[in-house]
C-alpha atoms as a PDB file:
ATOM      1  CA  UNK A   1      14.525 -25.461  26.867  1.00  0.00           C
ATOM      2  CA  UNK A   2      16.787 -24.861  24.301  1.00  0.00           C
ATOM      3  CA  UNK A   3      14.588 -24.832  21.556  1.00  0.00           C
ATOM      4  CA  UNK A   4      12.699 -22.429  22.810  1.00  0.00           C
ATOM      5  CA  UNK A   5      15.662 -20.104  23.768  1.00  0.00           C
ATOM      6  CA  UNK A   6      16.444 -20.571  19.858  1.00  0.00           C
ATOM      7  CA  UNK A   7      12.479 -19.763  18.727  1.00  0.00           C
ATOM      8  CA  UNK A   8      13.352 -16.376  21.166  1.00  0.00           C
ATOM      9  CA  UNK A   9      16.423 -15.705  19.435  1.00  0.00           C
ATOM     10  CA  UNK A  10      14.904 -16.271  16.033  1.00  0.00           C
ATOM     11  CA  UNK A  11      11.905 -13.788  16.966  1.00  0.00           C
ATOM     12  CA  UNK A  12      14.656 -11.100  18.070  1.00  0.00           C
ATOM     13  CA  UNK A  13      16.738 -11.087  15.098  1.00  0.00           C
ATOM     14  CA  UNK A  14      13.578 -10.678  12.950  1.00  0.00           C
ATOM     15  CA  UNK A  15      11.684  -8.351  14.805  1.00  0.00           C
ATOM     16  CA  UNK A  16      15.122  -6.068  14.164  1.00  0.00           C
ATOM     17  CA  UNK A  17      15.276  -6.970  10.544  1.00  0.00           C
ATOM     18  CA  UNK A  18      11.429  -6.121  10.154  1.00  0.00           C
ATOM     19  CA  UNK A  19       9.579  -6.879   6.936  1.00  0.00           C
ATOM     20  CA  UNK A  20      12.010  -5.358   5.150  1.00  0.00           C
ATOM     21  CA  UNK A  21      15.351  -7.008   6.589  1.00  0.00           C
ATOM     22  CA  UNK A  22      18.383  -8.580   4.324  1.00  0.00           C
ATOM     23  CA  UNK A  23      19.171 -12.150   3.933  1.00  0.00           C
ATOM     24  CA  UNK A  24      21.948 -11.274   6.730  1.00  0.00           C
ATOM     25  CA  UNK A  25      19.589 -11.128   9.189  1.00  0.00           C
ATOM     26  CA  UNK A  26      18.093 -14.849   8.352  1.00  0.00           C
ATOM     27  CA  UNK A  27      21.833 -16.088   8.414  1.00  0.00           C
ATOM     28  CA  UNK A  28      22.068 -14.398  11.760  1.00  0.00           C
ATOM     29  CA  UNK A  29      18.681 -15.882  13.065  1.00  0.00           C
ATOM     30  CA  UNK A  30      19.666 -19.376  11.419  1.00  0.00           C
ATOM     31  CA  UNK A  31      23.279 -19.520  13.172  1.00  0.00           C
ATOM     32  CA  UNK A  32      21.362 -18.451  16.432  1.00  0.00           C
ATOM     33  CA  UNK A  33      19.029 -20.877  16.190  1.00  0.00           C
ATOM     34  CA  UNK A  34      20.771 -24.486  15.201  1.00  0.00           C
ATOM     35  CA  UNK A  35      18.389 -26.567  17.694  1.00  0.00           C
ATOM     36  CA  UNK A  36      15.673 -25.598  16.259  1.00  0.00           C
ATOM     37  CA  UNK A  37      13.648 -27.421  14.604  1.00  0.00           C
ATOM     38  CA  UNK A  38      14.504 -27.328  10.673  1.00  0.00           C
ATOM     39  CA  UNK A  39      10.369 -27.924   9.161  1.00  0.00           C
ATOM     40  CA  UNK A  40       9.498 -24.793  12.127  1.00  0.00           C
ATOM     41  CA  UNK A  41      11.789 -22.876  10.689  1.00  0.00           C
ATOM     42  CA  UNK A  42      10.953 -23.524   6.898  1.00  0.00           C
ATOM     43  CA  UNK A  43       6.994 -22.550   8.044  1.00  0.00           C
ATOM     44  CA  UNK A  44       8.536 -19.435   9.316  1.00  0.00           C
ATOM     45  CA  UNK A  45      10.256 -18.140   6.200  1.00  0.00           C
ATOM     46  CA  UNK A  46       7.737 -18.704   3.921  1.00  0.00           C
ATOM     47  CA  UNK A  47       5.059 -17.078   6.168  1.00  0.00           C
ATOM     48  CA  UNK A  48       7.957 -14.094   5.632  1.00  0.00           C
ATOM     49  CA  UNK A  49       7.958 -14.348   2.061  1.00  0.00           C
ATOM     50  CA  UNK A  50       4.429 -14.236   2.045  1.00  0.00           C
ATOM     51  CA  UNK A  51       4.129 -11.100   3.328  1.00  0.00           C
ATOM     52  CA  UNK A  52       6.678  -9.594   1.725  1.00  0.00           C
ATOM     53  CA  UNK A  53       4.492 -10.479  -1.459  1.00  0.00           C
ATOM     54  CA  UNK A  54       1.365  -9.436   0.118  1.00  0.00           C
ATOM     55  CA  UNK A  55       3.154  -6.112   1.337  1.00  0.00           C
ATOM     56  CA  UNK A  56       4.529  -5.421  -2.902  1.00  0.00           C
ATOM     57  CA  UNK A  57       1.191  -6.244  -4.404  1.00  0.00           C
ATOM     58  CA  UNK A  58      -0.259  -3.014  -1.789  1.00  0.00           C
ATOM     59  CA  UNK A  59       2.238  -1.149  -3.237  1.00  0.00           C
ATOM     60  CA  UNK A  60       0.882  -1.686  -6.849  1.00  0.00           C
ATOM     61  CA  UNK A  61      -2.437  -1.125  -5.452  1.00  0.00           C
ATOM     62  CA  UNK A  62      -2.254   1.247  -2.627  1.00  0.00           C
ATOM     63  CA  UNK A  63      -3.979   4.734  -3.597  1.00  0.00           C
ATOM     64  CA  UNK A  64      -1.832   7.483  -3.762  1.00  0.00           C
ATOM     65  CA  UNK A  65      -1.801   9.916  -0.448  1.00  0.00           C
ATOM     66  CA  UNK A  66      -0.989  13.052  -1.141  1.00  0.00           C
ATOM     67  CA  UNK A  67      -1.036  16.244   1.345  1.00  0.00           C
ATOM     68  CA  UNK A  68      -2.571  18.787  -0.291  1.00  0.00           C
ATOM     69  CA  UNK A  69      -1.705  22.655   1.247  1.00  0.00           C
ATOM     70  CA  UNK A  70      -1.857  26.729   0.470  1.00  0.00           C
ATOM     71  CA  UNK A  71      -1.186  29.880   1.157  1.00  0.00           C
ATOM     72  CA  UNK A  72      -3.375  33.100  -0.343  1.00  0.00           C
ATOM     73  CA  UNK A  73      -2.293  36.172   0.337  1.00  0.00           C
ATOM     74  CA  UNK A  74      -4.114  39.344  -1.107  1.00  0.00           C
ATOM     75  CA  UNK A  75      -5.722  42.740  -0.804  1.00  0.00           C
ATOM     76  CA  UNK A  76      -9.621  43.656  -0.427  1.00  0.00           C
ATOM     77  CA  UNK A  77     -11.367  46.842  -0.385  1.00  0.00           C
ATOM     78  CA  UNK A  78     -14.653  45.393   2.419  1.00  0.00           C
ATOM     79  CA  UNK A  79     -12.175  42.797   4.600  1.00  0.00           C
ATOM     80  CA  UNK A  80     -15.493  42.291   6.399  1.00  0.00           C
ATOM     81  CA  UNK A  81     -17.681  40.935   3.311  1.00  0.00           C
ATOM     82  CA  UNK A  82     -14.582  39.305   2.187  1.00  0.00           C
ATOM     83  CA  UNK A  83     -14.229  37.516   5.919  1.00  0.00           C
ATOM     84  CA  UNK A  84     -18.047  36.657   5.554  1.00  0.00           C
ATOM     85  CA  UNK A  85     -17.389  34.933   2.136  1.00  0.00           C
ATOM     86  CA  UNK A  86     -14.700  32.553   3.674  1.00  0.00           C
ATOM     87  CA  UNK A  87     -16.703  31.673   6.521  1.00  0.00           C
ATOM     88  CA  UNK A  88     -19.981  30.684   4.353  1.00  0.00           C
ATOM     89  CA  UNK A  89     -17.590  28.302   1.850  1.00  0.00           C
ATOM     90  CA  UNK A  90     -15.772  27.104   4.693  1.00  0.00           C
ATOM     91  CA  UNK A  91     -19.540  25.782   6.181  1.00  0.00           C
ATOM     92  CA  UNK A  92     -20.434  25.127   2.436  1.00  0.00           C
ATOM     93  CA  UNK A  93     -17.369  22.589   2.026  1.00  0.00           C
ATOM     94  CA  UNK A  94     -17.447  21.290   5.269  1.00  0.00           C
ATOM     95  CA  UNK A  95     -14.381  22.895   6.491  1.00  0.00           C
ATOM     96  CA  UNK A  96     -13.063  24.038  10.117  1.00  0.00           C
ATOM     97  CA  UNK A  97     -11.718  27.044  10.946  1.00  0.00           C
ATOM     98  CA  UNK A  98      -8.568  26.317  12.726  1.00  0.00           C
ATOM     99  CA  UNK A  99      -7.298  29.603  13.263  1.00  0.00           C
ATOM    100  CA  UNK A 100      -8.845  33.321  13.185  1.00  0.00           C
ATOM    101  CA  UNK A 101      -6.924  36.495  14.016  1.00  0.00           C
ATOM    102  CA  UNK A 102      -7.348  40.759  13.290  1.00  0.00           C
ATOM    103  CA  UNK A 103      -4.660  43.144  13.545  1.00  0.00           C
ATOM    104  CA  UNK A 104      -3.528  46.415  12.304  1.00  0.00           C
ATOM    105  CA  UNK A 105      -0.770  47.520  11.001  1.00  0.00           C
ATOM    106  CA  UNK A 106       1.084  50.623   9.542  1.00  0.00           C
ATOM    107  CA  UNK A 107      -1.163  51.929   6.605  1.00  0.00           C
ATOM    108  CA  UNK A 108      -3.036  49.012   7.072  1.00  0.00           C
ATOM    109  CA  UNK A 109      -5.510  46.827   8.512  1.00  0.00           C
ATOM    110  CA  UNK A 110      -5.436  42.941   8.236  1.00  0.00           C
ATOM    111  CA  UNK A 111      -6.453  39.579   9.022  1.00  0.00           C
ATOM    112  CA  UNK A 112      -5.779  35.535   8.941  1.00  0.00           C
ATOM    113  CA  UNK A 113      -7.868  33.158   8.488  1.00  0.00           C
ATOM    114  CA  UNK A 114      -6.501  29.207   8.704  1.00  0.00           C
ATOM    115  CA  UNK A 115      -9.325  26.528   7.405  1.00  0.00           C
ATOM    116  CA  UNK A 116      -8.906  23.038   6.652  1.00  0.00           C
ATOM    117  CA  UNK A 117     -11.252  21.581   4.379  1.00  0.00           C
ATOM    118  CA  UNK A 118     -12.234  17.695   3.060  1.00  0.00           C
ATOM    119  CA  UNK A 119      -9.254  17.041   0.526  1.00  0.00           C
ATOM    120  CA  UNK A 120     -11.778  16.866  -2.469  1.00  0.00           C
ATOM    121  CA  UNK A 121     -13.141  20.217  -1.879  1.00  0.00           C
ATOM    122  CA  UNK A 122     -10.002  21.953  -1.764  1.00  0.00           C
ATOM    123  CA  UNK A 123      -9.655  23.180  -5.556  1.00  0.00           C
ATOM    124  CA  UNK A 124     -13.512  24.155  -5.164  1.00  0.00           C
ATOM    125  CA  UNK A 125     -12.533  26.074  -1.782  1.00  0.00           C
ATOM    126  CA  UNK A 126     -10.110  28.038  -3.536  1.00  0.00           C
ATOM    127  CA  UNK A 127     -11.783  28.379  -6.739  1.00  0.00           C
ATOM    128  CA  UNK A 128     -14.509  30.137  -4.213  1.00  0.00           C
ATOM    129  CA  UNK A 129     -12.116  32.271  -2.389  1.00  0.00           C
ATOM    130  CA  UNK A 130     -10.054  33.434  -5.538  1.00  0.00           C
ATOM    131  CA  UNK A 131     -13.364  34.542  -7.104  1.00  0.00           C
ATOM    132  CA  UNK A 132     -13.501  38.737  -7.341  1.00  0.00           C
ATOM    133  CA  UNK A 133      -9.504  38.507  -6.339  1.00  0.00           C
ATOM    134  CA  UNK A 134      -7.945  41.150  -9.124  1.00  0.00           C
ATOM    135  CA  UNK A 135      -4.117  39.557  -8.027  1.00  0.00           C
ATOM    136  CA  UNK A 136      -2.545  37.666  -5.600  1.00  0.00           C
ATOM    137  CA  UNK A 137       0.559  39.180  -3.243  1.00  0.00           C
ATOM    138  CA  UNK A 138       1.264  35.293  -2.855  1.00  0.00           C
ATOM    139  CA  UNK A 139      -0.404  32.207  -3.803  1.00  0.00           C
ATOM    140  CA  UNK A 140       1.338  29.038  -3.013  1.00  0.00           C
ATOM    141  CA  UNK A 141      -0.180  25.461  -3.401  1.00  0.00           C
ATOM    142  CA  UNK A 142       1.996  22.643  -2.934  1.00  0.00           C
ATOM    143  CA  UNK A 143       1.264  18.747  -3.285  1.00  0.00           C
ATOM    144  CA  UNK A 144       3.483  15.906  -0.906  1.00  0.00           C
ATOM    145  CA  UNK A 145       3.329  12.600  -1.766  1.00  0.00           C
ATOM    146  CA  UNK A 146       3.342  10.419   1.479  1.00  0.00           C
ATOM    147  CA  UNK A 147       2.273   7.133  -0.034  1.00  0.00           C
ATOM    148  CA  UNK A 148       5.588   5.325  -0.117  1.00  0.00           C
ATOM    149  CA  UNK A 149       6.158   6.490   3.278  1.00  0.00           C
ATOM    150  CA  UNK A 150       1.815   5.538   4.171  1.00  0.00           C
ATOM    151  CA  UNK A 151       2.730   2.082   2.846  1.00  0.00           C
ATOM    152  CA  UNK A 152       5.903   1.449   4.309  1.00  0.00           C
ATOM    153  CA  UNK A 153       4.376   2.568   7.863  1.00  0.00           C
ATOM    154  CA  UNK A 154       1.317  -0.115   7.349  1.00  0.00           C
ATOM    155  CA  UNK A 155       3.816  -3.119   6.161  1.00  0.00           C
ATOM    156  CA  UNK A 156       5.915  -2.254   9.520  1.00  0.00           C
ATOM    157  CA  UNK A 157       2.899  -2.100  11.646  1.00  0.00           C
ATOM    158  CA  UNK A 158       1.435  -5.452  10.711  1.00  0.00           C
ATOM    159  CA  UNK A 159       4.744  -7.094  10.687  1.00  0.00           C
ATOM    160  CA  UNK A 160       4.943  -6.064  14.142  1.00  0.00           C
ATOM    161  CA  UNK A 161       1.630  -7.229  15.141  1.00  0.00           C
ATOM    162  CA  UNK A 162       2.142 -10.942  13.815  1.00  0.00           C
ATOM    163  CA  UNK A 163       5.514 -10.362  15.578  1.00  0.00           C
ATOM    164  CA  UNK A 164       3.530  -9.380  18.620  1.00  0.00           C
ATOM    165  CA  UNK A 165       1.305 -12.596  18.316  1.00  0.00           C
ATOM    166  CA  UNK A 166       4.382 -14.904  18.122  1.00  0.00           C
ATOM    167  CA  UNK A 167       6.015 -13.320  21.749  1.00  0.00           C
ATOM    168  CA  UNK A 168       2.432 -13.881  22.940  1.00  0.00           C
ATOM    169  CA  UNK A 169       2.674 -17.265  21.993  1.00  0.00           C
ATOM    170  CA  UNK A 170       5.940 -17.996  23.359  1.00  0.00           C
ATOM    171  CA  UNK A 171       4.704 -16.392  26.745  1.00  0.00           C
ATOM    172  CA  UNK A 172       2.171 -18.993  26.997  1.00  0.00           C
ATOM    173  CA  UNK A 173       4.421 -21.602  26.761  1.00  0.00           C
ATOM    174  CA  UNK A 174       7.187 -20.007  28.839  1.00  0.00           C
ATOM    175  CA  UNK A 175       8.165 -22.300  31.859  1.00  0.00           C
ATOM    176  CA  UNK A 176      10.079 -20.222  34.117  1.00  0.00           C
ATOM    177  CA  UNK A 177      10.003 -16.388  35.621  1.00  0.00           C
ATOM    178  CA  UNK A 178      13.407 -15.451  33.655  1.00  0.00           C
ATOM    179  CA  UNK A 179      11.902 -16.824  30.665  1.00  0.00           C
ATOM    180  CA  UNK A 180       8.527 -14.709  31.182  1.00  0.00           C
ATOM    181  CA  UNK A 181      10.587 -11.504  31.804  1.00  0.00           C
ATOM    182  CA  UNK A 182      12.477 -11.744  28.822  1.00  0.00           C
ATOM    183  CA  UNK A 183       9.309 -12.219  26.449  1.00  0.00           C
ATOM    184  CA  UNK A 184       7.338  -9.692  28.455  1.00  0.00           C
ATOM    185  CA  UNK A 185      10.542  -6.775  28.422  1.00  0.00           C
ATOM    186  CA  UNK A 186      10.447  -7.850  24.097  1.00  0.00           C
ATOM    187  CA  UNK A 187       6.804  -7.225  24.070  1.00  0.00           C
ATOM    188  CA  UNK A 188       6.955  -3.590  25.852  1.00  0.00           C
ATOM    189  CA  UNK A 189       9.332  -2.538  23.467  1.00  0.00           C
ATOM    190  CA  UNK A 190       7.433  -4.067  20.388  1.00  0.00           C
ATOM    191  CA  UNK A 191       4.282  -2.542  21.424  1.00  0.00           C
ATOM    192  CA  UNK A 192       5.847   0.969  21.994  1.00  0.00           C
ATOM    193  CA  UNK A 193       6.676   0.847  18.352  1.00  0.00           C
ATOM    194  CA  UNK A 194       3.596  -0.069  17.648  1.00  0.00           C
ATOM    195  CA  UNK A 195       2.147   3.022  19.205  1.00  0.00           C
ATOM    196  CA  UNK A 196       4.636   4.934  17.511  1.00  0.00           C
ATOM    197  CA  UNK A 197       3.650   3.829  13.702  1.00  0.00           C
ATOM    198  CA  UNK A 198      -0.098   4.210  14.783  1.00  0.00           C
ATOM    199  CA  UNK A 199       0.400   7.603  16.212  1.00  0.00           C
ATOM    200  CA  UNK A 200       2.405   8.138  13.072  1.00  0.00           C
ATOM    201  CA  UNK A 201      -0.296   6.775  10.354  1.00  0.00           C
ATOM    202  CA  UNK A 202      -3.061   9.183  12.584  1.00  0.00           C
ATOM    203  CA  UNK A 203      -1.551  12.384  11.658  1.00  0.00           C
ATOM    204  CA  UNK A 204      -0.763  11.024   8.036  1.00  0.00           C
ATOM    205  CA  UNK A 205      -4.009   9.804   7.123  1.00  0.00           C
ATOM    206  CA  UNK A 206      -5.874  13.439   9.031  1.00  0.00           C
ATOM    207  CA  UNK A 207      -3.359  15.937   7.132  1.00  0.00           C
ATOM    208  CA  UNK A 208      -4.486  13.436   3.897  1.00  0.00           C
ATOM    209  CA  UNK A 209      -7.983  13.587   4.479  1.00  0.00           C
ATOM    210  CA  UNK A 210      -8.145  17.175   5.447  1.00  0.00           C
ATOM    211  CA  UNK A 211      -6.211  19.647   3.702  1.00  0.00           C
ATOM    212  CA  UNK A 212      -5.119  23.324   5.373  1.00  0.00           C
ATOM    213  CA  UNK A 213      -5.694  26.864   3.605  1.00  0.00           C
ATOM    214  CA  UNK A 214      -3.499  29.916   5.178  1.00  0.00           C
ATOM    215  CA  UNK A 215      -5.124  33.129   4.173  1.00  0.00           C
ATOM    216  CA  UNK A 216      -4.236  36.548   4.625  1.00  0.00           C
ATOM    217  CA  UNK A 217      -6.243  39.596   3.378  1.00  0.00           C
ATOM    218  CA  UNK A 218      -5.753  43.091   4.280  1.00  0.00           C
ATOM    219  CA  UNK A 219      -7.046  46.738   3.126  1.00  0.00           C
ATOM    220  CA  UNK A 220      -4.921  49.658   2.948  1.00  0.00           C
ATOM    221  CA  UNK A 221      -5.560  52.698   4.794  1.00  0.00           C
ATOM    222  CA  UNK A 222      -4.535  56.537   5.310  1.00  0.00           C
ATOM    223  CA  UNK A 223      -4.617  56.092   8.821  1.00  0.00           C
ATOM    224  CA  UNK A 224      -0.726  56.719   9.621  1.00  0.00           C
ATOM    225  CA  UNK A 225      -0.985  55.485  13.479  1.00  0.00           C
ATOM    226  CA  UNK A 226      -3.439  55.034  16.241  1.00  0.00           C
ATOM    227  CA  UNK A 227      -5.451  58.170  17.301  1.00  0.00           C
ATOM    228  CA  UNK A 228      -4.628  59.500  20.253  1.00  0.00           C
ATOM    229  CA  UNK A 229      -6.765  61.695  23.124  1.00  0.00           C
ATOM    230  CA  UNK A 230      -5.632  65.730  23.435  1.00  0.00           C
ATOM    231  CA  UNK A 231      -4.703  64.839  26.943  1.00  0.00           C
ATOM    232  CA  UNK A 232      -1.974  62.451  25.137  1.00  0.00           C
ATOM    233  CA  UNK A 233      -1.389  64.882  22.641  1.00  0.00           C
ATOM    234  CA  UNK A 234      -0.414  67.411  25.023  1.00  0.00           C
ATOM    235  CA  UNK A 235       1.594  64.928  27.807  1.00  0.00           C
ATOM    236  CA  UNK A 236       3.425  64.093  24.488  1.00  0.00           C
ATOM    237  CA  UNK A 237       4.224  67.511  23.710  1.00  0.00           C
ATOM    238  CA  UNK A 238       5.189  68.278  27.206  1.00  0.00           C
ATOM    239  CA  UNK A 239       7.617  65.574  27.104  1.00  0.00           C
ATOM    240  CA  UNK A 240       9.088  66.402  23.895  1.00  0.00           C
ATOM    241  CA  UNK A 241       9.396  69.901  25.231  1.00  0.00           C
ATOM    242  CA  UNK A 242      11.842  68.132  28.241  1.00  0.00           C
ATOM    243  CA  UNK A 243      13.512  66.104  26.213  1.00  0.00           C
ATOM    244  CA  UNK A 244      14.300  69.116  23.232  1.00  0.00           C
ATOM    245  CA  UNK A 245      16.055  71.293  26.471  1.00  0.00           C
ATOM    246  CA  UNK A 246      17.743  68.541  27.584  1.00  0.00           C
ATOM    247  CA  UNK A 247      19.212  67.984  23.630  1.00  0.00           C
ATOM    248  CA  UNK A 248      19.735  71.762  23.796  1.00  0.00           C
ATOM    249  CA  UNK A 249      21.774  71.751  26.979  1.00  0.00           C
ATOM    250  CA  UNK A 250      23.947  68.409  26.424  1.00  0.00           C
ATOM    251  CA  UNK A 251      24.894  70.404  23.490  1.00  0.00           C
ATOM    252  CA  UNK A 252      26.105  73.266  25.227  1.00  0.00           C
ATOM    253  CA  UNK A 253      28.458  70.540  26.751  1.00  0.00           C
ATOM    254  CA  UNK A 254      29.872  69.124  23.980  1.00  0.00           C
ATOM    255  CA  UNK A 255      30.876  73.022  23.132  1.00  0.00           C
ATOM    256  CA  UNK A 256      32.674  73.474  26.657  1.00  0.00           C
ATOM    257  CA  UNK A 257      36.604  73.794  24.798  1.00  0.00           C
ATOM    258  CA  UNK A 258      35.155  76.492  22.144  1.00  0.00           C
ATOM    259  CA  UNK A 259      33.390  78.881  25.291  1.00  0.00           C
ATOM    260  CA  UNK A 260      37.252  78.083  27.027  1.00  0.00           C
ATOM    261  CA  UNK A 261      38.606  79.852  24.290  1.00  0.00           C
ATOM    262  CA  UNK A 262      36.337  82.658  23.922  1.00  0.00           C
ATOM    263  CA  UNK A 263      36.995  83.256  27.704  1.00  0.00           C
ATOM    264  CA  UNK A 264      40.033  83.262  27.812  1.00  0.00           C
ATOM    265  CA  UNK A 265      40.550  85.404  24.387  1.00  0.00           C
ATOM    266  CA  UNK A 266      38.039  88.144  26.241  1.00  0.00           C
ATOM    267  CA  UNK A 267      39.836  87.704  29.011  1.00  0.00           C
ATOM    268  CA  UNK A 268      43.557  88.945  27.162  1.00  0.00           C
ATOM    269  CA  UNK A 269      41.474  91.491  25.247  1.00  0.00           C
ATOM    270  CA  UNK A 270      40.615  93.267  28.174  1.00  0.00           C
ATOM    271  CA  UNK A 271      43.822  93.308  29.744  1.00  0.00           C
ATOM    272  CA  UNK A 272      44.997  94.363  26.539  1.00  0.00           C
ATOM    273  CA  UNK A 273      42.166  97.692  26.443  1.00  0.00           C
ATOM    274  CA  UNK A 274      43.509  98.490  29.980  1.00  0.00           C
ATOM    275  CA  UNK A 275      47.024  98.600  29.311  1.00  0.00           C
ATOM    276  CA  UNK A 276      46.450 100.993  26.214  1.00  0.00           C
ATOM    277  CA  UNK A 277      44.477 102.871  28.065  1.00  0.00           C
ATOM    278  CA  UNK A 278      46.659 103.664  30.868  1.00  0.00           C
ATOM    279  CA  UNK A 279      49.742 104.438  28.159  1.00  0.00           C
ATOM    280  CA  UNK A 280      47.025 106.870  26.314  1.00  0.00           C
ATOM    281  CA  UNK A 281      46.762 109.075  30.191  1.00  0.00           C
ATOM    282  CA  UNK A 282      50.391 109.106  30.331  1.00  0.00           C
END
């Protein structure tokens, strides 16, 4: 029983250390495990050492991943013949069209285009597309390197796996319930990680193997704004009629103290006239 509490132990300790773990972690897993047995645990190490040689000689080896991405942006004078261009090398290069969109703007009219093409047609893809293009607004192409990160992902996910195998191993041998649920709550949370590095490696290797090409080309215009109907043309002028009176009155407000005044100085100028006046008849 207690040897294979210290085999569980052992298999804990390592599956938090991972490929990659220190020599703390073995001192750990060695303290933790005393009863068991010493030749077990020498099979063990070097099976660890091993990999760790197997896992440095694929990262002399391993092929470089790289994500390859741009951005074109640029001005046409026939958007449609230039939108018929991109189409026919996206189908010659054996690209998808991810994303498609239209619009218009002020003083101009333009549209985006997102394709993602096989990684080893994507200078030929833009070679196509920049063909006839005078100058770009923008033209960004970038490169990221994700094959330390590709490699580090596949080392983790096979250690796992053999790590996997092991609790599998130890469940078949188990020899009570408690015993079972421990190994079986270990192997949950090793297999979510699992799914994790996969999931992970999935969207590496597609944004790898497929590369993505944002493009935006646009024609300018005279158009100033959207036509409008006369019956729009004359609600609008209607309105602005209503709202040019109302200006004009609020105004007239804001004037209220100077009209005060000129009230009140008519006002003493007449009593002033009458006055005089009545002096004059005497």
């Amino acid at each position: 029983m207690m040897k294979f509490i210290s085999a569980l132990l052992f298999l804990f300790f390592l599956a938090c250390g991972g490929p990659t773990g220190d020599s703390g972690n073995f001192d750990i897993a060695e303290s933790k495990s005393a009863d068991y047995e010493e030749s077990e645990f020498d099979d063990v190490v070097e099976q660890s050492l091993v990999r760790s040689e197997v896992i440095s000689e694929r990262v002399e080896i391993q092929e470089q991943k790289i994500i390859k991405t741009a951005n074109l942006v640029f001005e046409t004078q026939n958007p449609e013949e230039t939108h018929k261009k991109i189409l026919q090398l996206a189908q010659q290069h054996k690209g998808i069209v991810q994303n498609d969109n239209s619009g218009k703007g002020y003083n101009r009219i333009f549209r985006n285009v997102i394709i993602r093409v096989p990684t080893e047609s994507f200078q030929k893809f833009i070679d196509g597309v920049s063909e006839g293009v005078d100058y770009f607004d923008q033209r960004d192409i970038s490169r990221q390197d994700v094959t330390e990160e590709f490699v580090d992902l596949e080392a983790r996910l096979k250690a796992k796996r053999e790590l996997e195998k092991r609790y599998l191993e130890l469940l078949s041998q188990a020899k009570n319930v408690k015993e079972m649920l421990e190994i079986e709550r270990e192997l949950s949370t090793i297999r979510e990680e699992i799914e994790a590095r996969q999931g992970r490696l999935k969207y590496l290797e597609s944004r790898v193997s497929m590369s993505t090409i944002s493009i935006e080309f646009y024609k300018l215009t005279s158009e100033t704004g959207i036509t409008q109907s006369y019956g729009q043309k004359m609600k609008n002028a209607l309105k602005g009629g209503w709202d040019g009176i109302s200006v004009f009155f609020l105004g007239l407000l804001y004037l209220w103290p100077l009209f005060l005044l000129i009230g009140i100085g008519i006002l003493i100028l007449r009593r002033y006239l009458k006055r005089r006046k009545r002096n004059h008849n005497k």
